[in-house]
PDB file of N, CA and C in Angstrom:
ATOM      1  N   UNK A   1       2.146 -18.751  12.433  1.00  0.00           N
ATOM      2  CA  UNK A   1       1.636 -17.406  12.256  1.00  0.00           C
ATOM      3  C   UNK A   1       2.793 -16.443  12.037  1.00  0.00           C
ATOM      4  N   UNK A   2       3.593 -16.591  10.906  1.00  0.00           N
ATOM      5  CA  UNK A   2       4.160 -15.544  10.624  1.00  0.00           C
ATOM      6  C   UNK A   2       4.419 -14.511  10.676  1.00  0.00           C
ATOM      7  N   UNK A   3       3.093 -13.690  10.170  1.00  0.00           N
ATOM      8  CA  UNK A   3       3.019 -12.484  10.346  1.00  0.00           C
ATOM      9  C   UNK A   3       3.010 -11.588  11.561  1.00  0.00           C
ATOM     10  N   UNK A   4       2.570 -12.579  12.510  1.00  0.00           N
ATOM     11  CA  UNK A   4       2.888 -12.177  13.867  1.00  0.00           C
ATOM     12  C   UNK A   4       4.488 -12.193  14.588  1.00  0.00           C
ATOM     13  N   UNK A   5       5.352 -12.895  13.958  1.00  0.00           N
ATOM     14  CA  UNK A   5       6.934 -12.455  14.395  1.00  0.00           C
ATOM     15  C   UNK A   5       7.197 -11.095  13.620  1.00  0.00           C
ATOM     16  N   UNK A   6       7.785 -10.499  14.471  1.00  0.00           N
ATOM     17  CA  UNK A   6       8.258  -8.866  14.125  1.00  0.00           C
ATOM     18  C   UNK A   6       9.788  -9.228  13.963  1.00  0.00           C
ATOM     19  N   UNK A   7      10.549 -10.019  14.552  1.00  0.00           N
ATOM     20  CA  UNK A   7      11.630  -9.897  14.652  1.00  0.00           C
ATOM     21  C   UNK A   7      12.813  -9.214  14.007  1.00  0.00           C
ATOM     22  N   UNK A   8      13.449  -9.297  12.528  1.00  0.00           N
ATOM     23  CA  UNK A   8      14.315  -8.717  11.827  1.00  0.00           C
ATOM     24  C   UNK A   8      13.609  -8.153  11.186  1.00  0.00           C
ATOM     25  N   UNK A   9      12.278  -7.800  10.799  1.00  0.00           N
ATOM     26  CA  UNK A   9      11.414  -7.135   9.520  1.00  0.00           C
ATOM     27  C   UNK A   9      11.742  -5.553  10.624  1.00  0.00           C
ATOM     28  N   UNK A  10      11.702  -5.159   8.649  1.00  0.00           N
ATOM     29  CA  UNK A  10      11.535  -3.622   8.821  1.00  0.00           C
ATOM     30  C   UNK A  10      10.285  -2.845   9.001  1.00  0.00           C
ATOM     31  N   UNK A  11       9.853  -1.605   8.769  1.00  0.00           N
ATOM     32  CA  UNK A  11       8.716  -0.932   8.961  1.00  0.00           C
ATOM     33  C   UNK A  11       8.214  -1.511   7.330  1.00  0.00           C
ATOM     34  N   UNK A  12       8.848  -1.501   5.898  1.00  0.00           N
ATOM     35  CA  UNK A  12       7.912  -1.390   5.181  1.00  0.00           C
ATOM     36  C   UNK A  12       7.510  -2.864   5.130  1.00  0.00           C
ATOM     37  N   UNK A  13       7.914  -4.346   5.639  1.00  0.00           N
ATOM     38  CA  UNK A  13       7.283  -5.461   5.627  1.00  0.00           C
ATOM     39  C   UNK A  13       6.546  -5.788   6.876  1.00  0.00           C
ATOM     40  N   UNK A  14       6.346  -5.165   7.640  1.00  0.00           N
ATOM     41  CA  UNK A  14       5.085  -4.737   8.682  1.00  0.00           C
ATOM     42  C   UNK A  14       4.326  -4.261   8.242  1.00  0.00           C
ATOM     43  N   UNK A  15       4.269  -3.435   7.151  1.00  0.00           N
ATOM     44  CA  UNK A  15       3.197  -2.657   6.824  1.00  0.00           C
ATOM     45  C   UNK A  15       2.998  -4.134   5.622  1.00  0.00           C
ATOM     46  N   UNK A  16       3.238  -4.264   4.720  1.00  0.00           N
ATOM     47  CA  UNK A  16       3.230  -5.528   3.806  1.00  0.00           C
ATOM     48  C   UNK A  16       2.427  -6.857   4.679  1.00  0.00           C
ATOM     49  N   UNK A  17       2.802  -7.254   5.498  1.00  0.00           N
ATOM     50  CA  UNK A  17       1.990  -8.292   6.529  1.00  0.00           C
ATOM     51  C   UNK A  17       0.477  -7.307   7.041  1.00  0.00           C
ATOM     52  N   UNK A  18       0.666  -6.379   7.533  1.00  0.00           N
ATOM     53  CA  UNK A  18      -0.446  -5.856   8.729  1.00  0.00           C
ATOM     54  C   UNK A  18      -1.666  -6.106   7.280  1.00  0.00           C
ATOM     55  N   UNK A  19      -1.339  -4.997   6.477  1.00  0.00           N
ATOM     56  CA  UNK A  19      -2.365  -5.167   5.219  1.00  0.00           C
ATOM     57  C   UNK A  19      -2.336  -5.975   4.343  1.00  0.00           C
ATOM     58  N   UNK A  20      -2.024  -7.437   4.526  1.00  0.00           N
ATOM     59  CA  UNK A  20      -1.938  -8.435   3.362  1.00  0.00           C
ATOM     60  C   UNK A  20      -1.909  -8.496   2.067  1.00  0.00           C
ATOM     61  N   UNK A  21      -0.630  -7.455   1.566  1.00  0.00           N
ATOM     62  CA  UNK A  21      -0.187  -6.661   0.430  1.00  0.00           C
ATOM     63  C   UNK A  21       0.229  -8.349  -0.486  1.00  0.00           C
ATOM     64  N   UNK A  22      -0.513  -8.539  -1.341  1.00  0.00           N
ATOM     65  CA  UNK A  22       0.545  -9.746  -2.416  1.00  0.00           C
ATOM     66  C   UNK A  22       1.726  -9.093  -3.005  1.00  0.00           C
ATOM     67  N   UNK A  23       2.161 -10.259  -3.833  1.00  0.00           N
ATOM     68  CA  UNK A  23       3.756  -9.886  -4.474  1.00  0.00           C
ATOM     69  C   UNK A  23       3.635  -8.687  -5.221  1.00  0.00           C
ATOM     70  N   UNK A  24       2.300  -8.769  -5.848  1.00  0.00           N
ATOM     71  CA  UNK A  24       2.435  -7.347  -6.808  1.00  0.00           C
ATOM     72  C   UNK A  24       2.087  -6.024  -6.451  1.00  0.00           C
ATOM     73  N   UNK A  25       1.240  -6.033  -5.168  1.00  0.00           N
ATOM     74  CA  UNK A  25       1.520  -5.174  -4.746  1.00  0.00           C
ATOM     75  C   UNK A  25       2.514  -4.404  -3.749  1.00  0.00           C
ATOM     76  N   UNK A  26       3.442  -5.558  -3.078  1.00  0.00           N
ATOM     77  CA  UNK A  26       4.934  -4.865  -2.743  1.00  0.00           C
ATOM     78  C   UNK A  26       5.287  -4.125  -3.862  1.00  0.00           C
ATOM     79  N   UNK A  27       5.327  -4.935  -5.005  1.00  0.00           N
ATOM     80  CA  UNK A  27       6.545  -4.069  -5.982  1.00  0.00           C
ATOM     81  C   UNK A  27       5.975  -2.645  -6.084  1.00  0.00           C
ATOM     82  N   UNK A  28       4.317  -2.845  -6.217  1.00  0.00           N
ATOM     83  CA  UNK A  28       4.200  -1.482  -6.660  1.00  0.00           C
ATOM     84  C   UNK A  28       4.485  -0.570  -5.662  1.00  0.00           C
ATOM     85  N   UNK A  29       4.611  -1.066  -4.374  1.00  0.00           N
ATOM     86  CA  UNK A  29       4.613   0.126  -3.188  1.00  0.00           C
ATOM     87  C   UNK A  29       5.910   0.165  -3.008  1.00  0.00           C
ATOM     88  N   UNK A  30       7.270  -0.399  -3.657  1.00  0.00           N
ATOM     89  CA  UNK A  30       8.329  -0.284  -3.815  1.00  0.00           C
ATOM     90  C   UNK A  30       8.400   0.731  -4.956  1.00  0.00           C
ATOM     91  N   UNK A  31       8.027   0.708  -6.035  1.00  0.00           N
ATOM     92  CA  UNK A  31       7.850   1.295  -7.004  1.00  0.00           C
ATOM     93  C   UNK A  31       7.586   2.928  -6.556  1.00  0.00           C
ATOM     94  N   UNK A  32       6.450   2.785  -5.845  1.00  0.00           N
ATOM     95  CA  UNK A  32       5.850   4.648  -5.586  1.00  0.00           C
ATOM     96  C   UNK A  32       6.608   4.966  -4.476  1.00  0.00           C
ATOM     97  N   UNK A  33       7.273   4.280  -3.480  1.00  0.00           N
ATOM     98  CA  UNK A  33       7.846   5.019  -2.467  1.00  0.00           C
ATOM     99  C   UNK A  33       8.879   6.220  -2.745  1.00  0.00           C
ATOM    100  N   UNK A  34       8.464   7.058  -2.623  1.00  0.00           N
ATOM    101  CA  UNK A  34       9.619   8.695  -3.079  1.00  0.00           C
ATOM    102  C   UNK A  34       9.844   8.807  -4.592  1.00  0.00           C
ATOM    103  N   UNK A  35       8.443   8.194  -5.167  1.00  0.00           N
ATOM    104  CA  UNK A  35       8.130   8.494  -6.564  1.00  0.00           C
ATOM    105  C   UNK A  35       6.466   8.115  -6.808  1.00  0.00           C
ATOM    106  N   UNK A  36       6.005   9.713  -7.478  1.00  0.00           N
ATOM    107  CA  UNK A  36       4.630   9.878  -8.192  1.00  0.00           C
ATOM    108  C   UNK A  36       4.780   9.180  -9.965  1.00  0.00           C
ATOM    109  N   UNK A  37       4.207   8.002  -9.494  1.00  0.00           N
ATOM    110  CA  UNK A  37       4.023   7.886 -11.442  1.00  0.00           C
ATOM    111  C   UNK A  37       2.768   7.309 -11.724  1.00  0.00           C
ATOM    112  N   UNK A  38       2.655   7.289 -12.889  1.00  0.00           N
ATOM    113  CA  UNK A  38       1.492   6.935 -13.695  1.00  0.00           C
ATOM    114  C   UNK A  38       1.124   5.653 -13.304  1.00  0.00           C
ATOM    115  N   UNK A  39      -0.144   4.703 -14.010  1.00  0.00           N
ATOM    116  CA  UNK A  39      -0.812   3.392 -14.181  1.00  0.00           C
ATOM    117  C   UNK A  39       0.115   3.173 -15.198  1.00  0.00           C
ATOM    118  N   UNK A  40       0.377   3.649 -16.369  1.00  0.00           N
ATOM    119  CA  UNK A  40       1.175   3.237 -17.841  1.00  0.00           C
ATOM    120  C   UNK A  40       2.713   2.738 -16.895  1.00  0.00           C
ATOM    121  N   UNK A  41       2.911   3.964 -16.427  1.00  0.00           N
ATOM    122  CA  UNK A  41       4.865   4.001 -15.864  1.00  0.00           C
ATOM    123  C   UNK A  41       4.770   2.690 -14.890  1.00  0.00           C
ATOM    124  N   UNK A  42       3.678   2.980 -13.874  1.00  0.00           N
ATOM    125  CA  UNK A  42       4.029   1.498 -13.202  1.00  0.00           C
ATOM    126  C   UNK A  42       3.810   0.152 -13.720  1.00  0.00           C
ATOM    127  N   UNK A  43       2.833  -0.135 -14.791  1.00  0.00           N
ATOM    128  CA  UNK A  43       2.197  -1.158 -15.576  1.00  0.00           C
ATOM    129  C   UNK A  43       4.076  -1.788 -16.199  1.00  0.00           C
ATOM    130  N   UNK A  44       4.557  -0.822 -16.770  1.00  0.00           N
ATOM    131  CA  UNK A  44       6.248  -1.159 -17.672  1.00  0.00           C
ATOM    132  C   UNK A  44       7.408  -1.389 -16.264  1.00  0.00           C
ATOM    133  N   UNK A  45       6.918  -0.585 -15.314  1.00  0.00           N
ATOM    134  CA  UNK A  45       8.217  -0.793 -13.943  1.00  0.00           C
ATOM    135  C   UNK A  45       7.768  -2.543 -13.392  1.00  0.00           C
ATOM    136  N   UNK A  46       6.309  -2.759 -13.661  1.00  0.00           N
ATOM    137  CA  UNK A  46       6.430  -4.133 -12.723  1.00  0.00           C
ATOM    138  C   UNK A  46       6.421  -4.825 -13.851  1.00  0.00           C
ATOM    139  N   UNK A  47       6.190  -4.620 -14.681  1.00  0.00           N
ATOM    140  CA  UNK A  47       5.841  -5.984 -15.981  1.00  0.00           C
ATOM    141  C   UNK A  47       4.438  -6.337 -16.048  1.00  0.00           C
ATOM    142  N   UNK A  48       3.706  -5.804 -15.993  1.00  0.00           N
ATOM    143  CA  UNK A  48       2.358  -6.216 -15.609  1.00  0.00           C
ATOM    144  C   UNK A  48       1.794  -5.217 -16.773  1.00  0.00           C
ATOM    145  N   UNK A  49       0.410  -5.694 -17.349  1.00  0.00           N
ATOM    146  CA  UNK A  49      -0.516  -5.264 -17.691  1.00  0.00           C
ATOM    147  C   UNK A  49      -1.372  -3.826 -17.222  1.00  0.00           C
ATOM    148  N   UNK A  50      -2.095  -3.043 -17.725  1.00  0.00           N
ATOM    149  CA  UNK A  50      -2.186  -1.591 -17.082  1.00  0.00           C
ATOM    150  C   UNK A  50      -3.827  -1.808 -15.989  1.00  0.00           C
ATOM    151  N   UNK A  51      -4.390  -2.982 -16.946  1.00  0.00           N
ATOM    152  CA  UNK A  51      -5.317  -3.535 -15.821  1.00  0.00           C
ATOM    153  C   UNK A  51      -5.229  -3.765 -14.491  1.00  0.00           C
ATOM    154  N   UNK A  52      -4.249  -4.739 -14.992  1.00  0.00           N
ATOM    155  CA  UNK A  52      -4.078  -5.245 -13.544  1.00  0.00           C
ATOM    156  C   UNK A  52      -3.039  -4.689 -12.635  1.00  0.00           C
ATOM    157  N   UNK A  53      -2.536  -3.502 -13.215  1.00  0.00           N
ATOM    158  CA  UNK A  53      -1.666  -2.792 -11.977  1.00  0.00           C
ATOM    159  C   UNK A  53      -3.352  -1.465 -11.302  1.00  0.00           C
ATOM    160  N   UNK A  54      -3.860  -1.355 -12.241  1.00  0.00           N
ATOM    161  CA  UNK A  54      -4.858  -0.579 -12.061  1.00  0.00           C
ATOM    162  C   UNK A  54      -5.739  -1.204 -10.695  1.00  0.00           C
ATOM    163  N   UNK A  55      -5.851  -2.360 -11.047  1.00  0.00           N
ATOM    164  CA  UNK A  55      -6.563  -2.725 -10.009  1.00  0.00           C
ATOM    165  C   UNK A  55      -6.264  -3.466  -8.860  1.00  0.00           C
ATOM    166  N   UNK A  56      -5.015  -3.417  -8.760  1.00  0.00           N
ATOM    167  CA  UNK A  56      -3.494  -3.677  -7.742  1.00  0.00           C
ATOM    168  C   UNK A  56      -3.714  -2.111  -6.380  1.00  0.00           C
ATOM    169  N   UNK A  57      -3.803  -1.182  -7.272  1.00  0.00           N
ATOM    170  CA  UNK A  57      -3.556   0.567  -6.806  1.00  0.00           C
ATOM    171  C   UNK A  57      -5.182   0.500  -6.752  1.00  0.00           C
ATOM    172  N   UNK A  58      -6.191   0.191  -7.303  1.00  0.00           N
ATOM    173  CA  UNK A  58      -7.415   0.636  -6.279  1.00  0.00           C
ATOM    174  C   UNK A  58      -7.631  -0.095  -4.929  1.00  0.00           C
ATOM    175  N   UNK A  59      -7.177  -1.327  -4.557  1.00  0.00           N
ATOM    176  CA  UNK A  59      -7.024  -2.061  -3.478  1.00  0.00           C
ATOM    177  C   UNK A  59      -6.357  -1.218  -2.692  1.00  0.00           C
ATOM    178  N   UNK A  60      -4.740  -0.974  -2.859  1.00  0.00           N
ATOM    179  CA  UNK A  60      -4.432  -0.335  -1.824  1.00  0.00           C
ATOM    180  C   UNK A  60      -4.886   1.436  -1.572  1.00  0.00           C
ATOM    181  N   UNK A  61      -5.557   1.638  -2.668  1.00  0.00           N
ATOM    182  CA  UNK A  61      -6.377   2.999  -2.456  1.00  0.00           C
ATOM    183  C   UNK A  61      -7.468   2.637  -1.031  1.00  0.00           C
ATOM    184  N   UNK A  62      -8.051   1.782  -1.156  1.00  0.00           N
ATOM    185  CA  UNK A  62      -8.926   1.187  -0.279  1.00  0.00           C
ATOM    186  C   UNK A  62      -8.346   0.985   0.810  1.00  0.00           C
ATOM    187  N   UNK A  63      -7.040   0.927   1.121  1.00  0.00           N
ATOM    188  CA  UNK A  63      -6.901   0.486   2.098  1.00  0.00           C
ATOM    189  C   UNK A  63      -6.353   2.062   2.424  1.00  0.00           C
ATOM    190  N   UNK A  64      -6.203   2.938   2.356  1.00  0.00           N
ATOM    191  CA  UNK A  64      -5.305   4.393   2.112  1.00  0.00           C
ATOM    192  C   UNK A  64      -3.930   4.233   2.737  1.00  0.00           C
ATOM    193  N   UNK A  65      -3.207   3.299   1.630  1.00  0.00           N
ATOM    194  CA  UNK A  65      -1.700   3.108   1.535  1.00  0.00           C
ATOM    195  C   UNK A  65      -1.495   3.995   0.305  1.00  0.00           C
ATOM    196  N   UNK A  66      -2.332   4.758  -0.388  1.00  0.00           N
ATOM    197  CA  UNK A  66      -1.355   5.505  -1.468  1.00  0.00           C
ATOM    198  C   UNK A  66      -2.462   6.925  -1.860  1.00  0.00           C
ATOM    199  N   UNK A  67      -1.864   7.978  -2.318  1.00  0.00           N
ATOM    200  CA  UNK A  67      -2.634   9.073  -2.708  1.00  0.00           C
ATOM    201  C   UNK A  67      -2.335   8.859  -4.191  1.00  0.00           C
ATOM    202  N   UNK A  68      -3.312   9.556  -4.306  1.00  0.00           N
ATOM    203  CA  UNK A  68      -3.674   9.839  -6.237  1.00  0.00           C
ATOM    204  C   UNK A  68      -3.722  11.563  -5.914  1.00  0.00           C
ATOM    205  N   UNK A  69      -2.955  11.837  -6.889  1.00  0.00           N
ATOM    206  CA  UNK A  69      -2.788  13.479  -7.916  1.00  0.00           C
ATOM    207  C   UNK A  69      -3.571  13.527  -9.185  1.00  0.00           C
ATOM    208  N   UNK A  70      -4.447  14.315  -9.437  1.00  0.00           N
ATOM    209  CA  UNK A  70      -4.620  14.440 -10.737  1.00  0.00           C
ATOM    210  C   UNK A  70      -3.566  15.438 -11.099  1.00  0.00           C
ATOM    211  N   UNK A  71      -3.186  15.298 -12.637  1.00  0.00           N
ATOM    212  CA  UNK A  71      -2.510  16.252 -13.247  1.00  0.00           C
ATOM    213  C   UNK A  71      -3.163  16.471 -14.875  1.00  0.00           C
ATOM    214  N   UNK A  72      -2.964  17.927 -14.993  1.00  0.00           N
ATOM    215  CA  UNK A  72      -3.411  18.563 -16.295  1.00  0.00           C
ATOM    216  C   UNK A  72      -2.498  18.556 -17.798  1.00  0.00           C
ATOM    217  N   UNK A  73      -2.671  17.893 -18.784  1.00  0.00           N
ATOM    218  CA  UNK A  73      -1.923  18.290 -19.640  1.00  0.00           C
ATOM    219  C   UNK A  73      -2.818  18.408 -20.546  1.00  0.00           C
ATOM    220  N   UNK A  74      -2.426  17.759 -21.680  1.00  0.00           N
ATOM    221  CA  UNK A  74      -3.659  17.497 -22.919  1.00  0.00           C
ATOM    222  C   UNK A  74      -5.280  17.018 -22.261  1.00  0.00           C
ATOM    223  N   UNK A  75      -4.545  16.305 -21.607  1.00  0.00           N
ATOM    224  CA  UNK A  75      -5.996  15.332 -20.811  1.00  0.00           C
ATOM    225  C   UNK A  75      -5.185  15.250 -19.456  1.00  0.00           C
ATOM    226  N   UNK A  76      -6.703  14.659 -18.670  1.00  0.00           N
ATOM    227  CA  UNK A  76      -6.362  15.157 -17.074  1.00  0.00           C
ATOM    228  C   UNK A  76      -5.546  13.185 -16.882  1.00  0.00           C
ATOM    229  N   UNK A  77      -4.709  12.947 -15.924  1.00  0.00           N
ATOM    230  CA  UNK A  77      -4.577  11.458 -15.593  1.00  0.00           C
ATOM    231  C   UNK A  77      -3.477  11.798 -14.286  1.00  0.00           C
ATOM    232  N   UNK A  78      -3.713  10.269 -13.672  1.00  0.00           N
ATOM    233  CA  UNK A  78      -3.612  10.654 -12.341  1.00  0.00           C
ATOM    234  C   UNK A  78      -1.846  10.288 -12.327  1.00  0.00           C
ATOM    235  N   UNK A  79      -1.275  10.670 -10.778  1.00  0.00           N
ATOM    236  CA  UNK A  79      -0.106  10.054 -10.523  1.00  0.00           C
ATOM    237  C   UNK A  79      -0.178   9.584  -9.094  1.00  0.00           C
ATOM    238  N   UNK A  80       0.304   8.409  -8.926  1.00  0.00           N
ATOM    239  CA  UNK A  80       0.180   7.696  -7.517  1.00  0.00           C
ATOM    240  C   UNK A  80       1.639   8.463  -6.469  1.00  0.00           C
ATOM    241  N   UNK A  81       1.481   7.582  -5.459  1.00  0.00           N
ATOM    242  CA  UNK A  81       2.590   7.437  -4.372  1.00  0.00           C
ATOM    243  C   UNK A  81       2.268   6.808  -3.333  1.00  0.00           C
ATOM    244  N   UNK A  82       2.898   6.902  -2.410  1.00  0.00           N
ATOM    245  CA  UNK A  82       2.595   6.071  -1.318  1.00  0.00           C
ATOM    246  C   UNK A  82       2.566   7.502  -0.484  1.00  0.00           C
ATOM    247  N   UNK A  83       1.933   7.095   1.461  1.00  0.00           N
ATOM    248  CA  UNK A  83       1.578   8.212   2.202  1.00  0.00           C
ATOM    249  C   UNK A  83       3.093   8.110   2.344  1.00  0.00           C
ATOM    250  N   UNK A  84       3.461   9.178   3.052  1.00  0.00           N
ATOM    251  CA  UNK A  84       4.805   9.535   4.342  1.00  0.00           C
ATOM    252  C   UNK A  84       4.989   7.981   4.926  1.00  0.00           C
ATOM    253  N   UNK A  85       6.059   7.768   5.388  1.00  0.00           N
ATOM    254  CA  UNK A  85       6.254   6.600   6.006  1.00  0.00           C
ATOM    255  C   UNK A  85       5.543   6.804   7.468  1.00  0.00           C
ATOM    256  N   UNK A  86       5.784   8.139   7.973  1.00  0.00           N
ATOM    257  CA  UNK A  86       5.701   8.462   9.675  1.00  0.00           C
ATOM    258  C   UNK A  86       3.747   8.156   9.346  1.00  0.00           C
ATOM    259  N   UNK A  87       3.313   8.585   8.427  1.00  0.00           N
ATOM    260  CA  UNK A  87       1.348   8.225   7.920  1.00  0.00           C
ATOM    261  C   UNK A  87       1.565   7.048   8.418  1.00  0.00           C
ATOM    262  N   UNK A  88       2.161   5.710   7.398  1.00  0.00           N
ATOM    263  CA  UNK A  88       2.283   4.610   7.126  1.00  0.00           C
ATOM    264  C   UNK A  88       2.074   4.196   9.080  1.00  0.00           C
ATOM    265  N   UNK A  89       3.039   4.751   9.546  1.00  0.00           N
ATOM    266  CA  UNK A  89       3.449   3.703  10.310  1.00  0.00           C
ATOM    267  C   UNK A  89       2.497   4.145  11.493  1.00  0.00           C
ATOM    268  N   UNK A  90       1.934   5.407  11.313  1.00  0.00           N
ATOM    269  CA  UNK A  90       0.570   5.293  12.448  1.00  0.00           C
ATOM    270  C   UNK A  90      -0.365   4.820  12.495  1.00  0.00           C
ATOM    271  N   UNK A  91      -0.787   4.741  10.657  1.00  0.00           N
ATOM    272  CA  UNK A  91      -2.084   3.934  10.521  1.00  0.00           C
ATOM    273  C   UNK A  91      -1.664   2.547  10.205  1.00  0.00           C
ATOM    274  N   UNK A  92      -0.680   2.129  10.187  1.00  0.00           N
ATOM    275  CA  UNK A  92      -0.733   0.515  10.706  1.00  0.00           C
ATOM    276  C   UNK A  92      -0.462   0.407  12.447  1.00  0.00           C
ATOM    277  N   UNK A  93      -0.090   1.456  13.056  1.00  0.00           N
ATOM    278  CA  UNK A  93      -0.779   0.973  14.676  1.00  0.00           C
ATOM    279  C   UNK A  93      -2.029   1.298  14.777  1.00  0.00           C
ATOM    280  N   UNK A  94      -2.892   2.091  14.175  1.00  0.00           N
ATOM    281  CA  UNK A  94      -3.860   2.089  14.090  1.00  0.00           C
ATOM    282  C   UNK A  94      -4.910   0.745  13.828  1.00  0.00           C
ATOM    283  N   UNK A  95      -4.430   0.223  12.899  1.00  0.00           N
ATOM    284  CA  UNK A  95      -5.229  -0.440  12.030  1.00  0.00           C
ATOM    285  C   UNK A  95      -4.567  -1.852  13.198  1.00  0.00           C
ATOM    286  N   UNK A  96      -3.714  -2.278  13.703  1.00  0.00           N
ATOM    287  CA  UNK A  96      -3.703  -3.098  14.841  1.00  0.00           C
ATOM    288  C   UNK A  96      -3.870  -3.048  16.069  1.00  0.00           C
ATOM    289  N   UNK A  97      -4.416  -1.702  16.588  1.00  0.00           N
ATOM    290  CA  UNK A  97      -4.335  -1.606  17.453  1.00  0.00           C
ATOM    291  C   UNK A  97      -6.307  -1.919  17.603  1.00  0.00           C
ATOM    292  N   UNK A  98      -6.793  -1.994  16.541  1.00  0.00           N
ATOM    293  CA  UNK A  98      -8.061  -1.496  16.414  1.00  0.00           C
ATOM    294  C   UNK A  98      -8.855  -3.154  16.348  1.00  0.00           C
ATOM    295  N   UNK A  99      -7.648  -3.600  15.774  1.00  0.00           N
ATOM    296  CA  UNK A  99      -7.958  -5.465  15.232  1.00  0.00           C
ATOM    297  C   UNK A  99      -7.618  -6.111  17.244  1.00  0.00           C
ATOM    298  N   UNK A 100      -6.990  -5.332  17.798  1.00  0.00           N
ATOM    299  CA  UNK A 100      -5.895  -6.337  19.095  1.00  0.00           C
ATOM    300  C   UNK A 100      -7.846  -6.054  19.755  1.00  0.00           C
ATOM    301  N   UNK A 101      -8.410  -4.901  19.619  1.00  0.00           N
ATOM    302  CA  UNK A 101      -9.537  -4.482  20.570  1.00  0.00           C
ATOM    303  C   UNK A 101     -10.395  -5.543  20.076  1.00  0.00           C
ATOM    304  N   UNK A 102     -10.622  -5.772  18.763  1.00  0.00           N
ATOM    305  CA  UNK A 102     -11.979  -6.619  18.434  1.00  0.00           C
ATOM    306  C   UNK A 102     -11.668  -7.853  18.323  1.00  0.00           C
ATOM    307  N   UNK A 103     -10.176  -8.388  18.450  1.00  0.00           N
ATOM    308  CA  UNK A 103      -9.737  -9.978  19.327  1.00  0.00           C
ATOM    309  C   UNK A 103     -10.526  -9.939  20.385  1.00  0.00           C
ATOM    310  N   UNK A 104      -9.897  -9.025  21.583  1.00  0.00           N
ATOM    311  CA  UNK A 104     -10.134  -8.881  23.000  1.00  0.00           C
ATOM    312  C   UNK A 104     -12.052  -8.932  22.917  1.00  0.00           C
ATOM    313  N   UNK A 105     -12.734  -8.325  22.387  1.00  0.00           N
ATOM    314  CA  UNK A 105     -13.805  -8.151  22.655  1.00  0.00           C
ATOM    315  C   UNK A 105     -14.283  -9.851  22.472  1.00  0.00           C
ATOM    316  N   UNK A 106     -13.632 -10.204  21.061  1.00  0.00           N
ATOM    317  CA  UNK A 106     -14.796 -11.591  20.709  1.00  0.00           C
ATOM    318  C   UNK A 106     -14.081 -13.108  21.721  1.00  0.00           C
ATOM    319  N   UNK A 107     -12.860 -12.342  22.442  1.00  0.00           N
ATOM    320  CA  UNK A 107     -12.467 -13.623  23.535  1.00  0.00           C
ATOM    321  C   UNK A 107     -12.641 -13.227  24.741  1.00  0.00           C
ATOM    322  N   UNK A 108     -13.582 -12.329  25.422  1.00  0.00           N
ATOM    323  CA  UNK A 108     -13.849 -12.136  26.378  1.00  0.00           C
ATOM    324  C   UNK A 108     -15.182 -12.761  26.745  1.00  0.00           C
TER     325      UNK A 108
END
């Protein structure tokens, strides 16, 4: 059980384990950390298709690891990021602290 040693990992591969982020979506949350960009900009930063980064970023929308901006120009389109790290790192004690209760409940 891997994911359960904390040992040398940092805060952002705790957060990567807690929410069972795949490879492509590290990069992308490497990608948006202390940068807003596009589906196009991140689709060319990971190498990936605009689909499937698209639907990489509604997963972790779902999970609310990242905000969306709309912005106005010719046409309206969005720009991602990731929350604050200090967000990050409450709502993954959150989000384990919430999983440690509904262990405890179903082994009691």
């Amino acid at each position: 059980m891997d994911f359960l040693e904390v040992g040398e990992k940092d805060d952002r591969q705790i957060i990567f384990d807690v929410f069972d982020l795949n490879g492509l979506q590290k990069s992308i949350f490497r990608e948006l950390q202390d940068n807003k960009l596009t589906v196009q900009e991140l689709a060319e930063e990971v190498d990936r298709n605009r689909s499937t980064v698209q639907r990489s970023l509604q997963e972790m929308m779902d999970k609310d690891l990242l905000m969306r901006e709309g912005r106005t120009e010719k046409t309206v389109y969005y720009v991602y990021t990731t929350l604050p790290i200090e967000d990050l790192r409450e709502l993954t004690c959150e989000v384990v602290q919430t999983w440690a209760s509904q262990v405890e409940e179903k082994l009691d």
